[in-house]
N, C-alpha and C. Protein backbone atom coordinates (compact mmCIF):
# COMPACT_ATOMS: atom_id res chain seq x y z
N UNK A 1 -45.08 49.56 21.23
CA UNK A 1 -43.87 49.13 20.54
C UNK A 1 -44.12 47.83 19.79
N UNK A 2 -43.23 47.64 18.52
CA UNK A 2 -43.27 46.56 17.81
C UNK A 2 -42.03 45.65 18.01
N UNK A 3 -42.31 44.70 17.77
CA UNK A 3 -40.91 43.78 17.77
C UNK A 3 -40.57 43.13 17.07
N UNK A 4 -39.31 43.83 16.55
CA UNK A 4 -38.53 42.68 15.40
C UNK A 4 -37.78 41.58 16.42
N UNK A 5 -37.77 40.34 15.91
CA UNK A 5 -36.96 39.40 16.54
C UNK A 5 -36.32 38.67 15.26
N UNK A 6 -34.39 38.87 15.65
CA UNK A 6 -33.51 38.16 14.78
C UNK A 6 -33.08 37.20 15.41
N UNK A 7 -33.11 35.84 14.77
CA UNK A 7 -33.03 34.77 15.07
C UNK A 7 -31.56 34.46 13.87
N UNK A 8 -30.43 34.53 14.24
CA UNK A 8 -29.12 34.17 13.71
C UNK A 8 -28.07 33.19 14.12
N UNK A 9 -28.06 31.90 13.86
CA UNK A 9 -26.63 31.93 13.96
C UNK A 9 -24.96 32.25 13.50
N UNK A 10 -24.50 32.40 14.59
CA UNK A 10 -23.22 33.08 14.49
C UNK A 10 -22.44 32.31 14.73
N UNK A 11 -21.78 31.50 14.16
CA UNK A 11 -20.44 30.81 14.84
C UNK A 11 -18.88 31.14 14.34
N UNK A 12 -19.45 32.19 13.93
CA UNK A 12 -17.88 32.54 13.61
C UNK A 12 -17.79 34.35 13.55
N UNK A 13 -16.25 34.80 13.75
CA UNK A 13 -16.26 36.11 13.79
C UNK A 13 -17.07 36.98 12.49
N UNK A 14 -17.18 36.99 11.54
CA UNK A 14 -17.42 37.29 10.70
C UNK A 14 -18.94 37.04 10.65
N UNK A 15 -19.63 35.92 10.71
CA UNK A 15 -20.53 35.48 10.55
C UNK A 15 -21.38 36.51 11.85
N UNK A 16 -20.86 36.71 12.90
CA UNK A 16 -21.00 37.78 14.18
C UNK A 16 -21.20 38.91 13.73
N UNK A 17 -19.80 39.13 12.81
CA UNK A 17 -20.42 40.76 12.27
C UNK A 17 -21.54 41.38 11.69
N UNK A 18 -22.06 39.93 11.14
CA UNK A 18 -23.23 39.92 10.13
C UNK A 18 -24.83 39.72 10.67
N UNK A 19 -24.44 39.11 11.55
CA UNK A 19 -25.88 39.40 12.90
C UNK A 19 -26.12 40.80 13.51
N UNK A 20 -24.31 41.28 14.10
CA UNK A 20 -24.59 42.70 14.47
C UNK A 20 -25.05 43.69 13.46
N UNK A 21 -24.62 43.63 12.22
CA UNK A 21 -25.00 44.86 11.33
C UNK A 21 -26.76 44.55 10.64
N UNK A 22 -27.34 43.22 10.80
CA UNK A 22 -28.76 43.64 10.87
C UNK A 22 -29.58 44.03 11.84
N UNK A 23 -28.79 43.46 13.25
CA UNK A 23 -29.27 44.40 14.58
C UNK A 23 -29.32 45.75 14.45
N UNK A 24 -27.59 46.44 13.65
CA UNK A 24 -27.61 48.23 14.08
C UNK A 24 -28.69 48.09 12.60
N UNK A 25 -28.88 47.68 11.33
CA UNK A 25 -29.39 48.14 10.90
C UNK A 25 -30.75 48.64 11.51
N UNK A 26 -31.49 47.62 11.94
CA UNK A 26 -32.92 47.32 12.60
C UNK A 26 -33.01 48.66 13.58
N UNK A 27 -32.00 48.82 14.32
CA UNK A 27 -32.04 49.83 15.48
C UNK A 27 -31.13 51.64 14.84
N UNK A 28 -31.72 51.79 13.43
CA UNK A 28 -31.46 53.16 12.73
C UNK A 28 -31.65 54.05 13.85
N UNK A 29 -31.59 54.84 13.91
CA UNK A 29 -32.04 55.68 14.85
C UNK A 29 -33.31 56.81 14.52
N UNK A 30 -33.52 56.55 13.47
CA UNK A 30 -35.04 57.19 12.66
C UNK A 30 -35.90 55.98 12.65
N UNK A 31 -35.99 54.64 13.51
CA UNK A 31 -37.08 53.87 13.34
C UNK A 31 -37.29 53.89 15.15
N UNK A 32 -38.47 54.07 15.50
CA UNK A 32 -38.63 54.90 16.83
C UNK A 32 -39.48 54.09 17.44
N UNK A 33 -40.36 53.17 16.71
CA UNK A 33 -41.64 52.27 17.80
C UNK A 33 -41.17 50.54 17.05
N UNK A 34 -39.96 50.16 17.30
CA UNK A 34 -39.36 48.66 17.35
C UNK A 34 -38.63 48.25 17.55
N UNK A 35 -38.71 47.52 19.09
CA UNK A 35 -37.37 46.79 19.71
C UNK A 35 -37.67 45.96 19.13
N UNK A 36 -35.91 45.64 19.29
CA UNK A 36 -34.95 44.62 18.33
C UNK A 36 -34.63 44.05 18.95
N UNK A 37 -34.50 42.00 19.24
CA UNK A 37 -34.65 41.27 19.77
C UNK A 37 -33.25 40.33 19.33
N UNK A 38 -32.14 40.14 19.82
CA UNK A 38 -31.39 39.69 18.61
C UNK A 38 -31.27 37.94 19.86
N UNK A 39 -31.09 36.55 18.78
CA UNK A 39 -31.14 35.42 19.58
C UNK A 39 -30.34 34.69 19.20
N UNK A 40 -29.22 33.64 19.32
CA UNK A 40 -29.00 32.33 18.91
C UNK A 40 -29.87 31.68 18.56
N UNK A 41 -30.12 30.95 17.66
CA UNK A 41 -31.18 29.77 17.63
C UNK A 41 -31.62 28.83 18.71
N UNK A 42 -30.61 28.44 19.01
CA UNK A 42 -30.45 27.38 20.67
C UNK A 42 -30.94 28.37 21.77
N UNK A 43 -31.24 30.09 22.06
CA UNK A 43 -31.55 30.41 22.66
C UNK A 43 -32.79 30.75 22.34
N UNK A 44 -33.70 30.66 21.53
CA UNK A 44 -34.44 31.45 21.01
C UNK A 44 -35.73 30.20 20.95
N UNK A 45 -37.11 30.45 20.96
CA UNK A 45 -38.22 29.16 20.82
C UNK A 45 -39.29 29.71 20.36
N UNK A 46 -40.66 28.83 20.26
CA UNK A 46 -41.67 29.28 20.07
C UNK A 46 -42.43 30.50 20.88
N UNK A 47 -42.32 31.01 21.90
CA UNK A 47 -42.10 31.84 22.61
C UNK A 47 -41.90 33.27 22.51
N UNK A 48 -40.84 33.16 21.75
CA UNK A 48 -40.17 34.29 21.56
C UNK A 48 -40.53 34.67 20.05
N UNK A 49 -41.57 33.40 19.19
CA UNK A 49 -42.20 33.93 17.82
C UNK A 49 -43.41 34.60 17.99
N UNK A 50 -44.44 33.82 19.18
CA UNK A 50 -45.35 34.29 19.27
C UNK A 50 -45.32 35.73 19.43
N UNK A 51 -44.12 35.89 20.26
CA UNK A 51 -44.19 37.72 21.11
C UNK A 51 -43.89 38.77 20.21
N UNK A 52 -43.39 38.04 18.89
CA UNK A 52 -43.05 39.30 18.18
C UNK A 52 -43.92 39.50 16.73
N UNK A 53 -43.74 41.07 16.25
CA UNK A 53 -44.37 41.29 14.92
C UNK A 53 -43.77 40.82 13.69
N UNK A 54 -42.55 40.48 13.62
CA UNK A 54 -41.93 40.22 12.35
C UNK A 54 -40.60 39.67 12.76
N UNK A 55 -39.79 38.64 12.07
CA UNK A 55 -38.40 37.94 12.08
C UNK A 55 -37.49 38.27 10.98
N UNK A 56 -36.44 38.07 12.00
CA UNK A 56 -35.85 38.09 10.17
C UNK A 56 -34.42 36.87 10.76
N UNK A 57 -34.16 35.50 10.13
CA UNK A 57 -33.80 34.86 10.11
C UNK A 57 -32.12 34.70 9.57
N UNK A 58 -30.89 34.36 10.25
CA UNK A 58 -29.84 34.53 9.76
C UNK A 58 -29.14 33.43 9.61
N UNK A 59 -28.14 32.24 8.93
CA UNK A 59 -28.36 31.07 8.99
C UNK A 59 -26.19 31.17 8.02
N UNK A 60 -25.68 30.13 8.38
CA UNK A 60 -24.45 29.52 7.25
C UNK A 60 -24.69 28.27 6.11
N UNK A 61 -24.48 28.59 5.74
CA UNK A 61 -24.81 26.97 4.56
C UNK A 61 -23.98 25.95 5.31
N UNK A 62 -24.66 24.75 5.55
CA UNK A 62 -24.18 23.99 6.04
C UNK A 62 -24.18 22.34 5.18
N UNK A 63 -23.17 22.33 4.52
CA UNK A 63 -23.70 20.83 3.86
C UNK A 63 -24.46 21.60 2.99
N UNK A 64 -25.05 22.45 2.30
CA UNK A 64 -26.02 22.56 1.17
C UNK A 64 -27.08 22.86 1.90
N UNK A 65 -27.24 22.91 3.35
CA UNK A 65 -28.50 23.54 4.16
C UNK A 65 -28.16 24.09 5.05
N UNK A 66 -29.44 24.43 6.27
CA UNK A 66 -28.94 25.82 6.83
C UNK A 66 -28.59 25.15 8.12
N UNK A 67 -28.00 25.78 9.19
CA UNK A 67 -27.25 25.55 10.42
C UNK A 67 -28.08 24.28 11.38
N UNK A 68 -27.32 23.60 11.69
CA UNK A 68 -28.43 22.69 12.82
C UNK A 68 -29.20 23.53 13.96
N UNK A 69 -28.40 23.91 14.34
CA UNK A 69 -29.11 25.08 15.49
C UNK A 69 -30.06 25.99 14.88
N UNK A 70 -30.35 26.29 13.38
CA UNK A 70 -31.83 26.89 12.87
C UNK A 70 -32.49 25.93 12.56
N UNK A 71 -32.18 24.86 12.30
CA UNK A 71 -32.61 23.86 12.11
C UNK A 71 -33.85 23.38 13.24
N UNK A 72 -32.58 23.52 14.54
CA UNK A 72 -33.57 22.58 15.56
C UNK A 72 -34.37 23.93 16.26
N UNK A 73 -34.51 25.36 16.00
CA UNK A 73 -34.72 26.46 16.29
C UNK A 73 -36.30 25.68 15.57
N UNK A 74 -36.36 25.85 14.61
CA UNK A 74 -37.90 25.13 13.68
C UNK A 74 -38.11 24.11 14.32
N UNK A 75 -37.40 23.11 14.42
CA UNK A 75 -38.18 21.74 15.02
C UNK A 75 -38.79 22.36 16.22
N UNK A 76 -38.25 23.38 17.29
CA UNK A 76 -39.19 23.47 18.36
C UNK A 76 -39.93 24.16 18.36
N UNK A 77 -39.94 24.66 17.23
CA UNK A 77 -41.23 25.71 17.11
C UNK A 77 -42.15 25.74 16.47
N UNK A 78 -41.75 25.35 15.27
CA UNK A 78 -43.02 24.59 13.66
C UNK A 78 -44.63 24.64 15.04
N UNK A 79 -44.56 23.31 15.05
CA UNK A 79 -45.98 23.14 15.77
C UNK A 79 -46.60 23.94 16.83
N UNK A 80 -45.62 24.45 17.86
CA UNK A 80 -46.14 25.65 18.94
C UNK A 80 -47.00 26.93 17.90
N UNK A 81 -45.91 27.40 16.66
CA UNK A 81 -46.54 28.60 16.41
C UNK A 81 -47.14 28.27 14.86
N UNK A 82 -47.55 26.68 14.03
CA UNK A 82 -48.17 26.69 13.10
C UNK A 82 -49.55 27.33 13.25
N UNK A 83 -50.35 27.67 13.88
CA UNK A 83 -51.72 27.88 13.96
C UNK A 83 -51.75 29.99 14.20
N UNK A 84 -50.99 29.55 14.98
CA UNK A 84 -50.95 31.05 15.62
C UNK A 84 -50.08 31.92 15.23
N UNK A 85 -48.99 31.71 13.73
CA UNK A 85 -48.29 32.84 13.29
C UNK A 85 -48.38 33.07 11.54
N UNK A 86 -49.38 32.76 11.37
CA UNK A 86 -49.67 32.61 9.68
C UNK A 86 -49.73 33.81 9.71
N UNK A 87 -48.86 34.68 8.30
CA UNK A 87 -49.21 35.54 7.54
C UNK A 87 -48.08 36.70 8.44
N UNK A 88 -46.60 36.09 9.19
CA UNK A 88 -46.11 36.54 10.09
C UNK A 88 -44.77 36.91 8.88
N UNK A 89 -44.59 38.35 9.15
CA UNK A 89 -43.78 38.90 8.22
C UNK A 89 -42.00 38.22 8.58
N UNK A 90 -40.79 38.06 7.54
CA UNK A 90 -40.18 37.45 8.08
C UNK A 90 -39.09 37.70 6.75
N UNK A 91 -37.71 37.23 6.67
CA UNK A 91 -36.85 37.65 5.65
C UNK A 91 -35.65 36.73 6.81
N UNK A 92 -35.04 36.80 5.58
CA UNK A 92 -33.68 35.82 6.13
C UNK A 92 -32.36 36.10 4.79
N UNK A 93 -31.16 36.18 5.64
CA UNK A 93 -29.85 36.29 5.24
C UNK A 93 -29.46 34.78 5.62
N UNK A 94 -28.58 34.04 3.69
CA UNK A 94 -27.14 33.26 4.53
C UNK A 94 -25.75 33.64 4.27
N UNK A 95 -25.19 32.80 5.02
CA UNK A 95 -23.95 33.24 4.49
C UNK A 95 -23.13 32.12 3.46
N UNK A 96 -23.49 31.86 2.31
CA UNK A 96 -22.76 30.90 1.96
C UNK A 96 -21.72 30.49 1.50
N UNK A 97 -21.01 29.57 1.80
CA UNK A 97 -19.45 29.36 0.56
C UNK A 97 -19.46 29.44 -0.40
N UNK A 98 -20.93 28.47 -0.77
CA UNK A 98 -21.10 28.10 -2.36
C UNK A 98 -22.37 28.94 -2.84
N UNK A 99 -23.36 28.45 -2.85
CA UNK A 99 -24.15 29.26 -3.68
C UNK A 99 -25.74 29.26 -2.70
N UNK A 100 -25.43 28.83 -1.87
CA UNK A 100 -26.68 28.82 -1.05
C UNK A 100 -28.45 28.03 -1.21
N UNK A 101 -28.47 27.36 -2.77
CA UNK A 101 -29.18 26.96 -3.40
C UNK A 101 -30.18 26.11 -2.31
N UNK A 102 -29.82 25.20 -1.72
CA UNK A 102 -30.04 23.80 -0.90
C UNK A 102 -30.92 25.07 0.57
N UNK A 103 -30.26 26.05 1.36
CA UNK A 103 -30.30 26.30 2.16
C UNK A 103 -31.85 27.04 1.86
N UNK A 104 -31.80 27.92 0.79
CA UNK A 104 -32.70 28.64 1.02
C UNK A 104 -34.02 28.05 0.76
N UNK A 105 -33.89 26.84 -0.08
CA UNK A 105 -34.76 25.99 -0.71
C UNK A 105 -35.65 25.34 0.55
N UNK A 106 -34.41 25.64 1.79
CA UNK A 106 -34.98 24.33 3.33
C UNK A 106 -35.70 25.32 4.00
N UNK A 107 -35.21 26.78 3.45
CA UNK A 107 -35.84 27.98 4.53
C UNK A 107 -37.48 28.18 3.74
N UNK A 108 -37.54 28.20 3.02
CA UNK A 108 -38.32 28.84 2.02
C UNK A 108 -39.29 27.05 2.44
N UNK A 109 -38.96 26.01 2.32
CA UNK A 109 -40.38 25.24 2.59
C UNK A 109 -40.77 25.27 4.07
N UNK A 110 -39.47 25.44 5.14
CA UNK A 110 -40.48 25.32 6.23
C UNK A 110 -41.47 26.76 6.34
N UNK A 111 -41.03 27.86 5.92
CA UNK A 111 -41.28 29.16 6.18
C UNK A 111 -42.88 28.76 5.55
N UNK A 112 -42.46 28.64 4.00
CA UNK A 112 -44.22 27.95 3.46
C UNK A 112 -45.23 27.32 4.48
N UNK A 113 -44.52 26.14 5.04
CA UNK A 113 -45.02 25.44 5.63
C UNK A 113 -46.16 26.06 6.84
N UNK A 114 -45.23 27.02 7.41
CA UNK A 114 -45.47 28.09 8.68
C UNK A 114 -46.77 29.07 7.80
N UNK A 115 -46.70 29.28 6.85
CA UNK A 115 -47.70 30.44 6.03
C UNK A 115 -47.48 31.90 6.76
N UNK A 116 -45.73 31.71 6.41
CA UNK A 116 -45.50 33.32 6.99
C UNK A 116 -45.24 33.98 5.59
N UNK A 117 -45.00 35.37 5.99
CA UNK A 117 -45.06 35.94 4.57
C UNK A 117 -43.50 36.66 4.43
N UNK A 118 -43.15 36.45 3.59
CA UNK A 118 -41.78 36.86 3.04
C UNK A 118 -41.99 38.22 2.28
N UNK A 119 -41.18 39.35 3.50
CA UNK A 119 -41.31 40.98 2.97
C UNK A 119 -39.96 41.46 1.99
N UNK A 120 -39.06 40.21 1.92
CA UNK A 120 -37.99 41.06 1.30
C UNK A 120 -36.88 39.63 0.46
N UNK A 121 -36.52 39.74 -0.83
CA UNK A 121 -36.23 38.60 -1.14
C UNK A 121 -34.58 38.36 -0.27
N UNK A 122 -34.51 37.11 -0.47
CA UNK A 122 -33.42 36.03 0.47
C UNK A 122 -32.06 37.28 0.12
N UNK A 123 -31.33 37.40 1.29
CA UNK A 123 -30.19 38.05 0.89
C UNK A 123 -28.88 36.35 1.28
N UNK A 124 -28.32 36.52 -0.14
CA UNK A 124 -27.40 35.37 0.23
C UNK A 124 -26.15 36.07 -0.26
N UNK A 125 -25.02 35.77 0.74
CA UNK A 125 -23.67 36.21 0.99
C UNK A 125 -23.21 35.38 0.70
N UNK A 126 -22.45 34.98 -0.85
CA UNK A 126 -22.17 33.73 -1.27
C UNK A 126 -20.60 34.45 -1.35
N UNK A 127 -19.54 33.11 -1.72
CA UNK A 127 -18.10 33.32 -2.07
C UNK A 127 -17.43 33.96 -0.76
N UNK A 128 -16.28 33.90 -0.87
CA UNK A 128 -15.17 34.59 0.34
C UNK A 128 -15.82 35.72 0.66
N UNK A 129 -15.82 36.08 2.33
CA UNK A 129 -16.15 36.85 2.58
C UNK A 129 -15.91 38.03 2.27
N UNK A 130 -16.70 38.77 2.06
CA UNK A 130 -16.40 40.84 1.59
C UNK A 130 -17.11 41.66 2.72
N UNK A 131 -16.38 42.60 3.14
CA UNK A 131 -17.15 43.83 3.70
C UNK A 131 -18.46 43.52 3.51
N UNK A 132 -18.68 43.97 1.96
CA UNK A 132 -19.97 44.67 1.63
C UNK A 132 -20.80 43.37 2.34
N UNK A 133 -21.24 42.64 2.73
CA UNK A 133 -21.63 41.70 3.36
C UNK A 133 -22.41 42.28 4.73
N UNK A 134 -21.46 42.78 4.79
CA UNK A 134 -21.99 43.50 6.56
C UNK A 134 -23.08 44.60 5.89
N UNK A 135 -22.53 45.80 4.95
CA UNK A 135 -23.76 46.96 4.36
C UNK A 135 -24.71 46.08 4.30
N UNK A 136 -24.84 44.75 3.43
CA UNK A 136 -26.19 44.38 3.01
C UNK A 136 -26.92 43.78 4.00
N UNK A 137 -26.53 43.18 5.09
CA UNK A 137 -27.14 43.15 6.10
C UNK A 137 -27.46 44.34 6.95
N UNK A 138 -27.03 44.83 7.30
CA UNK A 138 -27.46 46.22 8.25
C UNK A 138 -28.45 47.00 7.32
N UNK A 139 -28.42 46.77 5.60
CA UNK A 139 -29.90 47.54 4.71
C UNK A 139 -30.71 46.59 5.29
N UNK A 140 -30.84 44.89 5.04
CA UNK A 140 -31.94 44.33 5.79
C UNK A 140 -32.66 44.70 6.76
N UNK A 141 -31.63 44.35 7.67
CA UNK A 141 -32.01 45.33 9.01
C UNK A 141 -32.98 45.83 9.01
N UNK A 142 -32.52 47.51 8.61
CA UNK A 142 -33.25 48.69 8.53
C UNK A 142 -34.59 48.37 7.41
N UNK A 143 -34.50 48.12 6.43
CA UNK A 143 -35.46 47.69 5.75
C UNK A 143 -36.66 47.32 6.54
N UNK A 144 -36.74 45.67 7.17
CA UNK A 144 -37.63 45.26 7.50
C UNK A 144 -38.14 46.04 8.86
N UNK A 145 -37.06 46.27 9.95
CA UNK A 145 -37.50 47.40 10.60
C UNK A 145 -38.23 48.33 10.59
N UNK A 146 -37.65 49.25 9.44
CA UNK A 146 -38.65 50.82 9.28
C UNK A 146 -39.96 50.36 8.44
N UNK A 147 -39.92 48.92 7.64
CA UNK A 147 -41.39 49.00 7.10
C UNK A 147 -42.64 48.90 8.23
N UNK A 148 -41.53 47.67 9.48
CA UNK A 148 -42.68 47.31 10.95
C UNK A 148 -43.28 48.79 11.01
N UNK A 149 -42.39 49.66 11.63
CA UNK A 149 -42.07 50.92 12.07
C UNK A 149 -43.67 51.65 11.68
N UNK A 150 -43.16 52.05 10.24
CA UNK A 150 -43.98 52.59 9.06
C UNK A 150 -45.64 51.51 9.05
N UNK A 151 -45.56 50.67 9.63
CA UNK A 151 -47.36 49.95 9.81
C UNK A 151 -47.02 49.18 7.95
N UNK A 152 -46.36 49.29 7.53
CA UNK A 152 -46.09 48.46 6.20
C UNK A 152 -46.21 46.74 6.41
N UNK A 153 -45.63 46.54 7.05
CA UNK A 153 -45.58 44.99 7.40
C UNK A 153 -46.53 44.76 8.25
């Protein structure tokens, strides 16, 4: 078995829905060799990067960046898994008010930083929330899932 591990915070109902629908995406029922790992940031560490094949990262705009709790999710992990997760497949959803610009800019250098590899471009959920928000997460999902799945990633 492979393992996707989603690393999201959720602090709000909505923002919840949007963690669960890249979980059911991830867990299609035509993707057959990858448990799906779903975490808080505050629950989640270097640990739990090493153990898996691929991430996919979920975050709110906060201030123009991404959540403290993904925030301090990286501070404890950057150095545990800089050496030992280069070239580690990975994708990330935010949810933003505004335009998400600042956030993805903070995801995208530590991720550099890490020398993981980005399989799918940034999905950002900008403006008042919509449904379709939840579809485009649960395609993530499944996306990065069935490529693990498929030996793609």
């Amino acid at each position: 078995m492979k393992r996707l591990l989603i690393v999201a915070h959720a602090p709000s109902p909505n923002t919840l829905r949007l963690r669960e629908a890249v979980a059911s995406g991830a867990r299609h029922s035509d993707i057959e060799t990858v448990e799906v790992i779903v975490k808080a940031p505050l629950d989640a560490g270097p640990e739990d990067i090493l153990d898996c094949d691929a991430i996919i990262l979920g975050t709110t705009e906060n201030l123009g960046y991404m959540s403290g709790a993904l925030k301090d999710f990286f501070d404890r992990s950057y150095y545990p898994c800089l050496e030992k997760t280069q070239g580690l497949p990975f994708a990330f959803y935010i949810r933003a008010g505004h335009d998400g610009t600042g956030t993805r800019r903070a995801i995208e250098s530590i991720t550099t930083g890490l020398r993981w590899r980005r399989v799918n471009n940034p999905l950002i959920c900008r403006g008042d929330y919509k449904d379709e928000f939840e579809l485009q997460c649960r395609e993530l999902g499944m996306y990065v899932a069935a490529s693990l799945d498929a030996g793609l990633i």
